[in-house]
PDB file of N, CA and C in Angstrom:
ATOM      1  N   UNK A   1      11.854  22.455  12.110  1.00  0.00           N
ATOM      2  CA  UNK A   1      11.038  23.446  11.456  1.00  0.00           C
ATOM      3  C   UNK A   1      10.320  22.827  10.251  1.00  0.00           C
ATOM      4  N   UNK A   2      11.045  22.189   8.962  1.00  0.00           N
ATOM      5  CA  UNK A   2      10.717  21.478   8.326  1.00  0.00           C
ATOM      6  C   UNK A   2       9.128  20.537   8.846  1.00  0.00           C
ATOM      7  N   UNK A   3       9.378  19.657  10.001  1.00  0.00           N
ATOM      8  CA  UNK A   3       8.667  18.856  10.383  1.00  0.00           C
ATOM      9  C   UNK A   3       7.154  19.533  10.780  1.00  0.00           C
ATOM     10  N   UNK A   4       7.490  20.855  10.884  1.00  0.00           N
ATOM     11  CA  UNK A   4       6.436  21.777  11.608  1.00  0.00           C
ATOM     12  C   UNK A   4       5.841  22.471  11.083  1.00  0.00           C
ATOM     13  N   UNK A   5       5.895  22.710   9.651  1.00  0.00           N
ATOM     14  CA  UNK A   5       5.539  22.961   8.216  1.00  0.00           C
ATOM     15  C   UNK A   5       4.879  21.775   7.541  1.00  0.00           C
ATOM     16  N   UNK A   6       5.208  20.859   7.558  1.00  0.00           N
ATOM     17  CA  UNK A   6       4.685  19.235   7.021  1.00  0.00           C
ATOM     18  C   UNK A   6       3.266  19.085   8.257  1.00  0.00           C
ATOM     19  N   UNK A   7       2.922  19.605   9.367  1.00  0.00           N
ATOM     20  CA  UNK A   7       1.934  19.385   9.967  1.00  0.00           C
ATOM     21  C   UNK A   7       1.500  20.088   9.853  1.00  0.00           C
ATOM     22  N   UNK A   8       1.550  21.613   9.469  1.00  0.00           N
ATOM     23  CA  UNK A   8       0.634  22.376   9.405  1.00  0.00           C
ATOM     24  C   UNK A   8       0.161  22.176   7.906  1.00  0.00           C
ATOM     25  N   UNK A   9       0.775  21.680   7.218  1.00  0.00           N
ATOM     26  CA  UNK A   9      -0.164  21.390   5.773  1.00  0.00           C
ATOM     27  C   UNK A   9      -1.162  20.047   5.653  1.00  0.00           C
ATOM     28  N   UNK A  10      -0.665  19.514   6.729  1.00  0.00           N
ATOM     29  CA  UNK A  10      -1.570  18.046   6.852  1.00  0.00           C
ATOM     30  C   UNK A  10      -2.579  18.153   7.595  1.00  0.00           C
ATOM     31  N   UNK A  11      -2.446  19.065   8.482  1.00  0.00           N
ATOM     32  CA  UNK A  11      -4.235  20.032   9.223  1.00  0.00           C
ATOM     33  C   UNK A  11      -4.722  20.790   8.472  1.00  0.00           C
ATOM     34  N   UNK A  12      -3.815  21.444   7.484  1.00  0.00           N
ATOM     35  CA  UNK A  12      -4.574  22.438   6.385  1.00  0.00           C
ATOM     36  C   UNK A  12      -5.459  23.805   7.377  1.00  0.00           C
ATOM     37  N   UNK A  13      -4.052  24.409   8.312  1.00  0.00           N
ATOM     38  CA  UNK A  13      -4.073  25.585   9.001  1.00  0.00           C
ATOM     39  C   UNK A  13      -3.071  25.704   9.114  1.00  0.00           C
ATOM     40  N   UNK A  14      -2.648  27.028  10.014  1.00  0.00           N
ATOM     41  CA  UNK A  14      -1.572  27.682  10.129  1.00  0.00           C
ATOM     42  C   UNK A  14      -1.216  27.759  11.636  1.00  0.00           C
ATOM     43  N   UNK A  15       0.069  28.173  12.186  1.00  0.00           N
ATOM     44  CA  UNK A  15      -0.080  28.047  13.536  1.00  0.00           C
ATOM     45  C   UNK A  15      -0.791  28.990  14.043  1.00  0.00           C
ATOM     46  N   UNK A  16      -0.708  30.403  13.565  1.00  0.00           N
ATOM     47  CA  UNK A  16      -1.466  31.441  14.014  1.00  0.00           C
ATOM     48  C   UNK A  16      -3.290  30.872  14.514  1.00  0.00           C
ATOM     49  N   UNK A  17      -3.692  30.027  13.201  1.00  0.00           N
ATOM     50  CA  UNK A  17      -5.043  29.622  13.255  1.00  0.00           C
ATOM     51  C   UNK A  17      -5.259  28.812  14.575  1.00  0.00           C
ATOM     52  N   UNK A  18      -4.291  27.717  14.657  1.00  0.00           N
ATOM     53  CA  UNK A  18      -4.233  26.723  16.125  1.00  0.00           C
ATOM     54  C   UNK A  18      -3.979  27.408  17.449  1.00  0.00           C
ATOM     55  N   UNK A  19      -3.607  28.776  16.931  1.00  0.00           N
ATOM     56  CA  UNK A  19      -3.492  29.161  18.577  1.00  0.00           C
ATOM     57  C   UNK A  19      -4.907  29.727  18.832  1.00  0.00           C
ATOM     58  N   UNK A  20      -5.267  30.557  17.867  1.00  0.00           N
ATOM     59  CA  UNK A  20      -6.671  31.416  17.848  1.00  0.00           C
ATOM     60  C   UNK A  20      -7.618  30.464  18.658  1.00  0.00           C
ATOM     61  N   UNK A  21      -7.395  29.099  18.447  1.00  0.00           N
ATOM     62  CA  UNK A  21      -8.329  27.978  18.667  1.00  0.00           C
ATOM     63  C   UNK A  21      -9.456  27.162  17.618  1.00  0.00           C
ATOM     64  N   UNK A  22      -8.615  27.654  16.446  1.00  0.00           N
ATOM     65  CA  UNK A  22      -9.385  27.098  15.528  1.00  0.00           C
ATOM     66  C   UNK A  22      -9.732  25.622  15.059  1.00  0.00           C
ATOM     67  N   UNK A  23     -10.189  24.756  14.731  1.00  0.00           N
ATOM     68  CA  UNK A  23     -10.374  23.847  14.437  1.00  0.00           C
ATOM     69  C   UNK A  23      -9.573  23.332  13.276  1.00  0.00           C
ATOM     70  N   UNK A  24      -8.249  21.724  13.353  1.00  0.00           N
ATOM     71  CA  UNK A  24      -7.986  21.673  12.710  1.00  0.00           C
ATOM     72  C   UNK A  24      -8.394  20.598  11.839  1.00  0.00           C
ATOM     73  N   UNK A  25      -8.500  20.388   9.890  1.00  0.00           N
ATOM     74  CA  UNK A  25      -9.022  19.753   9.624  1.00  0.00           C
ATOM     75  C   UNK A  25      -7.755  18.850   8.775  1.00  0.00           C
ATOM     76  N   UNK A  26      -7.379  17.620   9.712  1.00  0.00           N
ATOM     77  CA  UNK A  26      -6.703  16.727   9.319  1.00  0.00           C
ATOM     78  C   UNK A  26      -7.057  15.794   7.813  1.00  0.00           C
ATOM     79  N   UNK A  27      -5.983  16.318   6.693  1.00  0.00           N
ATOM     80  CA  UNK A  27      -6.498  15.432   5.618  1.00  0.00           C
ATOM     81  C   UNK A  27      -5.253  14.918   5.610  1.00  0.00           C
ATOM     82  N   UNK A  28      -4.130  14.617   6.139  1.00  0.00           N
ATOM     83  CA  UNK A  28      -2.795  13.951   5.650  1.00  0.00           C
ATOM     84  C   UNK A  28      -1.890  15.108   5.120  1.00  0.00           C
ATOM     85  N   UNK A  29      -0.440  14.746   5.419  1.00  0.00           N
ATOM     86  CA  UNK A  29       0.218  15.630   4.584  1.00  0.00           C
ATOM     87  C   UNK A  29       0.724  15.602   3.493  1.00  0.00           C
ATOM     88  N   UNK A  30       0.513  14.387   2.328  1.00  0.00           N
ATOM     89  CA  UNK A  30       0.462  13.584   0.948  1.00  0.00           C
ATOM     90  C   UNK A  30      -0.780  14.809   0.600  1.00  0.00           C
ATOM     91  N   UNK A  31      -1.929  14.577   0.806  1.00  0.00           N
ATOM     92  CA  UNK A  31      -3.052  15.291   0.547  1.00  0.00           C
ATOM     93  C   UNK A  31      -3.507  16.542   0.387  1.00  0.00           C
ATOM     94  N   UNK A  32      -2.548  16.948   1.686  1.00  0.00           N
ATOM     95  CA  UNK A  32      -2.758  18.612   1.831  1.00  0.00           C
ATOM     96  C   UNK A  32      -1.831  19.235   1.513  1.00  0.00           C
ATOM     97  N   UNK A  33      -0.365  18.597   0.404  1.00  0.00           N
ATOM     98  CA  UNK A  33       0.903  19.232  -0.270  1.00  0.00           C
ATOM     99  C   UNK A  33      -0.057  19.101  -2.202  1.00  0.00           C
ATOM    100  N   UNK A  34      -1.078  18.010  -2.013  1.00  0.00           N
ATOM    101  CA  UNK A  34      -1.787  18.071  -3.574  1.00  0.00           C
ATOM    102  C   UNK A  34      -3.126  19.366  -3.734  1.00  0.00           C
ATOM    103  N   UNK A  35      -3.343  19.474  -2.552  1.00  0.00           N
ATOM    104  CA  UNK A  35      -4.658  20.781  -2.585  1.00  0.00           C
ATOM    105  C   UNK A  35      -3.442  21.906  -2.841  1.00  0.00           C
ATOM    106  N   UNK A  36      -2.093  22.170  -2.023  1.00  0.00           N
ATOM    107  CA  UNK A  36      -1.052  23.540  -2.269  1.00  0.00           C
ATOM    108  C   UNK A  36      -1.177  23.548  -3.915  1.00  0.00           C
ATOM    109  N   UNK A  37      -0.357  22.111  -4.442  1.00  0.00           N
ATOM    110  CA  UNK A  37       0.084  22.595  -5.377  1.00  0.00           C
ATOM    111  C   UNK A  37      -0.768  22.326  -6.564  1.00  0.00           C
ATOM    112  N   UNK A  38      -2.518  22.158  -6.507  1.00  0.00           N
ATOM    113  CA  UNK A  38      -3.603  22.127  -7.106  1.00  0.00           C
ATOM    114  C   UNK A  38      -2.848  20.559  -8.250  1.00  0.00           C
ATOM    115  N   UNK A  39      -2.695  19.716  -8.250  1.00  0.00           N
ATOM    116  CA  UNK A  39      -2.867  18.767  -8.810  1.00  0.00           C
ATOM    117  C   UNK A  39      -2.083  17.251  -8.153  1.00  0.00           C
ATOM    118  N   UNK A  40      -2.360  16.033  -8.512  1.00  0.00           N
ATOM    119  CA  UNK A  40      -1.824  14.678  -7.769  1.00  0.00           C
ATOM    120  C   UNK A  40       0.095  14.792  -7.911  1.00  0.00           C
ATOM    121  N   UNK A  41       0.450  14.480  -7.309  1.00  0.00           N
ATOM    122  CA  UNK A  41       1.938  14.226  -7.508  1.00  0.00           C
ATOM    123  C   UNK A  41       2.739  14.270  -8.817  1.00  0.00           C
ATOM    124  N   UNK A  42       3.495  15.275  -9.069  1.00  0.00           N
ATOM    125  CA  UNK A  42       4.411  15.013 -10.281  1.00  0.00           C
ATOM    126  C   UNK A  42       5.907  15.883 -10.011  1.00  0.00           C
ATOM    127  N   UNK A  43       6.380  15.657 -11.109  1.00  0.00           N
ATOM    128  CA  UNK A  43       8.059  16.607 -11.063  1.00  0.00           C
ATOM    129  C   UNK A  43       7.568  17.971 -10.899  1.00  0.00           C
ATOM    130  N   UNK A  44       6.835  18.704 -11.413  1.00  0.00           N
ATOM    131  CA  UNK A  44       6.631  20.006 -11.113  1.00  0.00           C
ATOM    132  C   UNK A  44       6.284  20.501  -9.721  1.00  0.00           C
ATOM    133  N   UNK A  45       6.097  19.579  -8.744  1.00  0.00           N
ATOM    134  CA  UNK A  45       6.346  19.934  -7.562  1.00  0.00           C
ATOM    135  C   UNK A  45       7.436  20.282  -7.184  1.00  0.00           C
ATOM    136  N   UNK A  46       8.617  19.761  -7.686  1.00  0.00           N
ATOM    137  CA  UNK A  46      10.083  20.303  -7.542  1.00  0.00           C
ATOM    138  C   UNK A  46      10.736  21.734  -7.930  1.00  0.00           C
ATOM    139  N   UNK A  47       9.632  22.503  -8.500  1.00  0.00           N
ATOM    140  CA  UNK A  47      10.010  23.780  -9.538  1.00  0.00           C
ATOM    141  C   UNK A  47       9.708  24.804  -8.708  1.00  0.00           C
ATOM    142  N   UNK A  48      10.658  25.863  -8.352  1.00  0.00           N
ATOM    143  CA  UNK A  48      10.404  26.626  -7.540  1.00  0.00           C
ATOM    144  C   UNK A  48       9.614  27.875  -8.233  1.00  0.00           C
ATOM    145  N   UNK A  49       8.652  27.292  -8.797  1.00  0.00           N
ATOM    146  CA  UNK A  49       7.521  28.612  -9.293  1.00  0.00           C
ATOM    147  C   UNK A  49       5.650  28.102  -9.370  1.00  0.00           C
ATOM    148  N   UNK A  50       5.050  28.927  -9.464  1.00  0.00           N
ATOM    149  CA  UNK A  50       3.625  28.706  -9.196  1.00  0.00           C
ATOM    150  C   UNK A  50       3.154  27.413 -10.088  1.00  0.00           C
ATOM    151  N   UNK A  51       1.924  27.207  -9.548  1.00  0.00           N
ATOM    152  CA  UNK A  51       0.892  26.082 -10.096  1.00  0.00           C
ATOM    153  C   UNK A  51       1.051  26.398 -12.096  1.00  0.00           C
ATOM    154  N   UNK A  52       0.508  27.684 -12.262  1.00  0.00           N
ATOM    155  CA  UNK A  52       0.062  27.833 -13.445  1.00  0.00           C
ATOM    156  C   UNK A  52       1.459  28.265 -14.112  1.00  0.00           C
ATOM    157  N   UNK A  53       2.623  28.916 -13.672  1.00  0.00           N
ATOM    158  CA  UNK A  53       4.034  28.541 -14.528  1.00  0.00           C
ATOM    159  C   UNK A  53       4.248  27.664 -14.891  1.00  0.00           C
ATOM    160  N   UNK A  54       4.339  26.059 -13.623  1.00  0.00           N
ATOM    161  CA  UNK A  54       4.824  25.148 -13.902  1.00  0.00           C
ATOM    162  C   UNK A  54       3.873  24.638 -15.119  1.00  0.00           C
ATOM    163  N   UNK A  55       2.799  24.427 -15.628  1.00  0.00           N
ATOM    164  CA  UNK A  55       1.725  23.529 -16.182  1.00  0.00           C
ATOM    165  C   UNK A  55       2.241  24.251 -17.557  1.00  0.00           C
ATOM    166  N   UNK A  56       2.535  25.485 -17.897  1.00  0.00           N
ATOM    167  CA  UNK A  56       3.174  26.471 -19.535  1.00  0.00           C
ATOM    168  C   UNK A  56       4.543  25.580 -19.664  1.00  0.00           C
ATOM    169  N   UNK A  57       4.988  25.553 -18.566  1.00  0.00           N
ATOM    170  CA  UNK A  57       6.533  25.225 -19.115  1.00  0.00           C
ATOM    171  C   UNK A  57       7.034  24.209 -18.692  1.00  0.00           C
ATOM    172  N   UNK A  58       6.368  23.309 -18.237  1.00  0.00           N
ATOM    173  CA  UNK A  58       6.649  21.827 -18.337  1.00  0.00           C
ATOM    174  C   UNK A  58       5.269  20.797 -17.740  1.00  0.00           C
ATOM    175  N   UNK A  59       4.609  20.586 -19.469  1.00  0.00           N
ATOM    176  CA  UNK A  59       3.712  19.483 -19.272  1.00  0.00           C
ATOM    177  C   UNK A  59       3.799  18.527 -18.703  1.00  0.00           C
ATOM    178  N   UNK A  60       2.858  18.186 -18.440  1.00  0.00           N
ATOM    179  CA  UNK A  60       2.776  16.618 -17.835  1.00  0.00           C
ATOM    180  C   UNK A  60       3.305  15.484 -18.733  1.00  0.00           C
ATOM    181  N   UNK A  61       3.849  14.640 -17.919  1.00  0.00           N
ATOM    182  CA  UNK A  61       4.473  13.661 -18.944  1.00  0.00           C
ATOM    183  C   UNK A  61       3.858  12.800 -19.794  1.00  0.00           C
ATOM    184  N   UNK A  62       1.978  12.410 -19.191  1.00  0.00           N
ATOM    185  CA  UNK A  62       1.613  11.990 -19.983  1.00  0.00           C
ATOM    186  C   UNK A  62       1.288  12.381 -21.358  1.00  0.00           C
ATOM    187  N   UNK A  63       0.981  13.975 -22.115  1.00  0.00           N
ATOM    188  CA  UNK A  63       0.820  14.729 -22.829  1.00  0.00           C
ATOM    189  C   UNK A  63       1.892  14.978 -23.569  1.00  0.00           C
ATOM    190  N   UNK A  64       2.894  14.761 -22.631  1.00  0.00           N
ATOM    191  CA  UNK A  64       4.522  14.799 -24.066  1.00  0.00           C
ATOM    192  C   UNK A  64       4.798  13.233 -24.361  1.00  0.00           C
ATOM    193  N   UNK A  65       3.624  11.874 -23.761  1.00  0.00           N
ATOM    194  CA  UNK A  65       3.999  10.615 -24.324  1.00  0.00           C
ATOM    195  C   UNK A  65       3.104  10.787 -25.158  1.00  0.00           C
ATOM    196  N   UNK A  66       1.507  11.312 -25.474  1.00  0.00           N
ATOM    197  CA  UNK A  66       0.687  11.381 -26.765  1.00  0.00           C
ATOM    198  C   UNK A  66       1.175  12.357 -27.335  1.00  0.00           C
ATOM    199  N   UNK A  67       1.987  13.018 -27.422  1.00  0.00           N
ATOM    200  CA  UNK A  67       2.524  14.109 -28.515  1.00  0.00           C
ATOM    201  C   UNK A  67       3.590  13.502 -29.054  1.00  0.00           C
ATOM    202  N   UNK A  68       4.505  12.437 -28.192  1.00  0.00           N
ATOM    203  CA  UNK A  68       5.597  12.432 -28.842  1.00  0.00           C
ATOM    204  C   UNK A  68       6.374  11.099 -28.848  1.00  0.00           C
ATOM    205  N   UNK A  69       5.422  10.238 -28.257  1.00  0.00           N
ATOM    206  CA  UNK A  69       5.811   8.720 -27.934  1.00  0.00           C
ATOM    207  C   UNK A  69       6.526   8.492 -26.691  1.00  0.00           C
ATOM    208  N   UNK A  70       7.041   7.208 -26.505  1.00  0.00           N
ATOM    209  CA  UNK A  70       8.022   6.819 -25.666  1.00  0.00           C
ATOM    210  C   UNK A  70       9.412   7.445 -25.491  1.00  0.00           C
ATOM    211  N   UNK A  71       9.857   8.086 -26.779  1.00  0.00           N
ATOM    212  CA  UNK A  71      11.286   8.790 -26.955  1.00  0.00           C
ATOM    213  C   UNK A  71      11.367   9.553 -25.917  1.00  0.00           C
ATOM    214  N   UNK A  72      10.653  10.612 -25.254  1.00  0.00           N
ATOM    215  CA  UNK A  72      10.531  11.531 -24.529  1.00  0.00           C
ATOM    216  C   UNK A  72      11.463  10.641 -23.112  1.00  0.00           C
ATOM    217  N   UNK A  73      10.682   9.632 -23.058  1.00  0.00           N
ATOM    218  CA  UNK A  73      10.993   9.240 -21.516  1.00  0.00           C
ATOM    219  C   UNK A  73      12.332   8.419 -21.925  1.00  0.00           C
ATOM    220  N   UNK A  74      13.083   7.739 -22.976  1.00  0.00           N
ATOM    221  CA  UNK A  74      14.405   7.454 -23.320  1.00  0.00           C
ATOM    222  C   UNK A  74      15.303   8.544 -23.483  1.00  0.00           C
ATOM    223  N   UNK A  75      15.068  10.025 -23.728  1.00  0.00           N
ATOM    224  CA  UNK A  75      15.782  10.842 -23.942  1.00  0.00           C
ATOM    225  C   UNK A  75      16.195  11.454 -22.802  1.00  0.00           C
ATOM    226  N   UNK A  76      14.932  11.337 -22.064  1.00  0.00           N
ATOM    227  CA  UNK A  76      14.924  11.859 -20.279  1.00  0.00           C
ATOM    228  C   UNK A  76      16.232  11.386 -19.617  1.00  0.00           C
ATOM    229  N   UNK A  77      16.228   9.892 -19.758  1.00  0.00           N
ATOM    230  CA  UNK A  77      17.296   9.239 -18.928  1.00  0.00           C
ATOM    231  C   UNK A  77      18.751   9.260 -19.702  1.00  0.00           C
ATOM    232  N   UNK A  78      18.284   9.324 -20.804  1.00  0.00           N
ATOM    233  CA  UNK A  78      20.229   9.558 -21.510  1.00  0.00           C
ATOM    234  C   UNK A  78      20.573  10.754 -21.327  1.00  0.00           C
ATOM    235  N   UNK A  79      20.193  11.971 -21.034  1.00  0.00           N
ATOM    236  CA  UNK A  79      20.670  13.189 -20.954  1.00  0.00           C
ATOM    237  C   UNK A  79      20.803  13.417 -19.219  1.00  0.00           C
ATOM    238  N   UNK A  80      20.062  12.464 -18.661  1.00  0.00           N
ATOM    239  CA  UNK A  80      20.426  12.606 -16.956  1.00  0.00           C
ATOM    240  C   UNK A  80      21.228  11.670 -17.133  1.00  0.00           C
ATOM    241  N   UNK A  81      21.479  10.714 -17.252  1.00  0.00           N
ATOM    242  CA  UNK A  81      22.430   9.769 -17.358  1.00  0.00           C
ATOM    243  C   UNK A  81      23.698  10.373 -17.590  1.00  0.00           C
ATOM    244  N   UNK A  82      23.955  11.187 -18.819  1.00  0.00           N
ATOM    245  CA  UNK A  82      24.836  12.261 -19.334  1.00  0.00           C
ATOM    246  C   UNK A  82      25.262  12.803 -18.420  1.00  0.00           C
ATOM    247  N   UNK A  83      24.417  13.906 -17.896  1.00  0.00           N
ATOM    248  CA  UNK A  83      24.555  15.156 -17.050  1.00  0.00           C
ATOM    249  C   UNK A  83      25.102  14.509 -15.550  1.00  0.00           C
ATOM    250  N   UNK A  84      25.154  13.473 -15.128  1.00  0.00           N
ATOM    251  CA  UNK A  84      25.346  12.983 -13.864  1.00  0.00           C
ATOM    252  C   UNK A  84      26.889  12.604 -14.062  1.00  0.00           C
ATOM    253  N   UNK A  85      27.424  11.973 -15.296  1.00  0.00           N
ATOM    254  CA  UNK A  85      28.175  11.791 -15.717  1.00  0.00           C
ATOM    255  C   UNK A  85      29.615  12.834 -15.816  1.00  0.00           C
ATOM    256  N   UNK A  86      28.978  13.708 -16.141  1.00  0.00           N
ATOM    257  CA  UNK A  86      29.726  14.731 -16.877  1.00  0.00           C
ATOM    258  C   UNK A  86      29.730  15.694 -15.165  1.00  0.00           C
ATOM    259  N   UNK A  87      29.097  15.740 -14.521  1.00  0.00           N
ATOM    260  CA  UNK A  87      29.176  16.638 -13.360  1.00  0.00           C
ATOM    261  C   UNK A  87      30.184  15.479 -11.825  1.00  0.00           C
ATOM    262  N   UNK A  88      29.743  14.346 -12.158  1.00  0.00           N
ATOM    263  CA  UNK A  88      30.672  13.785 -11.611  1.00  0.00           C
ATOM    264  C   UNK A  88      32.645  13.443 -11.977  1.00  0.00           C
ATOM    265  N   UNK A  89      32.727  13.740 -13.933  1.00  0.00           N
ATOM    266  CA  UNK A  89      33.974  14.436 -14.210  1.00  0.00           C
ATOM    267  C   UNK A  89      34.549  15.243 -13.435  1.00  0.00           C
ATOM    268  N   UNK A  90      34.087  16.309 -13.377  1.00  0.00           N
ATOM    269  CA  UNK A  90      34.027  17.487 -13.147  1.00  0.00           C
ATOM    270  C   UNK A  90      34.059  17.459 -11.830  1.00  0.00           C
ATOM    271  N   UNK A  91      33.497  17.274 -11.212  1.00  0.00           N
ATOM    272  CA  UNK A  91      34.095  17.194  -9.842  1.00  0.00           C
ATOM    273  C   UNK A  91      35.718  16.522  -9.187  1.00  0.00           C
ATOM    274  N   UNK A  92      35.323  15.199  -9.962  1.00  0.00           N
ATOM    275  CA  UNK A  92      36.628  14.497  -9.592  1.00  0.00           C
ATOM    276  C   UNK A  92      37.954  15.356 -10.229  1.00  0.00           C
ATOM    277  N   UNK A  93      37.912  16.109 -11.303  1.00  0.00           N
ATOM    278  CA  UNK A  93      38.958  16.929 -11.725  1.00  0.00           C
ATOM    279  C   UNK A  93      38.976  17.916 -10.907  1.00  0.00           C
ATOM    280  N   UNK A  94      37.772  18.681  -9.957  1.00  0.00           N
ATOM    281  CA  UNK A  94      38.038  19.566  -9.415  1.00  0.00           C
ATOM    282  C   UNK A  94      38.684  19.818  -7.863  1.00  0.00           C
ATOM    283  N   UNK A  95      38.683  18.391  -7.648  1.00  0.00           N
ATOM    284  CA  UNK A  95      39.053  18.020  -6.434  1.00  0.00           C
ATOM    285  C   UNK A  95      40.375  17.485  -6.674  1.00  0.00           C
ATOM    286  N   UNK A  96      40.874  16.698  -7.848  1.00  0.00           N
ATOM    287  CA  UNK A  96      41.966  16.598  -8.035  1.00  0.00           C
ATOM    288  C   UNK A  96      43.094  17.596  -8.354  1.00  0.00           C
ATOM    289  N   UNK A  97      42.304  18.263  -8.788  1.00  0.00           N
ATOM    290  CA  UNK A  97      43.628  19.480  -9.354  1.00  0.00           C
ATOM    291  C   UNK A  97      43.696  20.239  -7.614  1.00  0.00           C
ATOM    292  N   UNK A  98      43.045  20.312  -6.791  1.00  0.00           N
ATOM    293  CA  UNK A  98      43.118  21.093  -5.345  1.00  0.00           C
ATOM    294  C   UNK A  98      44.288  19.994  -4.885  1.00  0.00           C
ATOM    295  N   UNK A  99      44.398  19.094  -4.878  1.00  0.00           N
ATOM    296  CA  UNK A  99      44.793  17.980  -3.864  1.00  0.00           C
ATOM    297  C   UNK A  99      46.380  17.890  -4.454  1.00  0.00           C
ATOM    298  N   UNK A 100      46.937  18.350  -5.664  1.00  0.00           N
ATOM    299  CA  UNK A 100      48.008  18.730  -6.089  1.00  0.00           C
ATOM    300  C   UNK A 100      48.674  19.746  -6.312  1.00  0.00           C
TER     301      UNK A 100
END
């Protein structure tokens, strides 16, 4: 299904349209996931909310490196670094305390 969703955005139609007999217009499916989500590739493709939510509540990264330097992108990775950390604790305690 997945796979069948990824082609219908890379014809940039729908199946309903391909059965009608419509003409499909192949731009790639890299291409036709950047026309969905109106701009080139970034993390806010990952955000399960619209074009114009994502752009209010989480800028582009280049705009938080002229606002705020390089720190932005060192702080990025110590707090995932952290958080990966701390959830992999947490697991291993949670699986340990079951297993006893």
């Amino acid at each position: 299904m997945g796979y069948e969703q990824l082609e219908e955005i890379g014809d940039m139609t729908t199946m309903i349209e391909k059965k009608k007999g419509f003409e499909a217009e192949r731009v790639g499916v890299f291409k036709g996931l950047e026309v969905k989500f109106r701009e080139t590739f970034s993390c806010r493709w990952l955000l399960p909310v619209q074009a114009e939510e994502a752009h209010d509540s989480l800028p582009p990264l280049s705009d938080c490196r002229k606002k705020y330097g390089y720190i932005t992108i060192g702080l990025f990775f110590v707090f995932t670094a952290l958080g990966l950390y701390w959830m992999d604790t947490l697991t291993m305690f949670l699986f340990s305390a079951r297993r006893t």
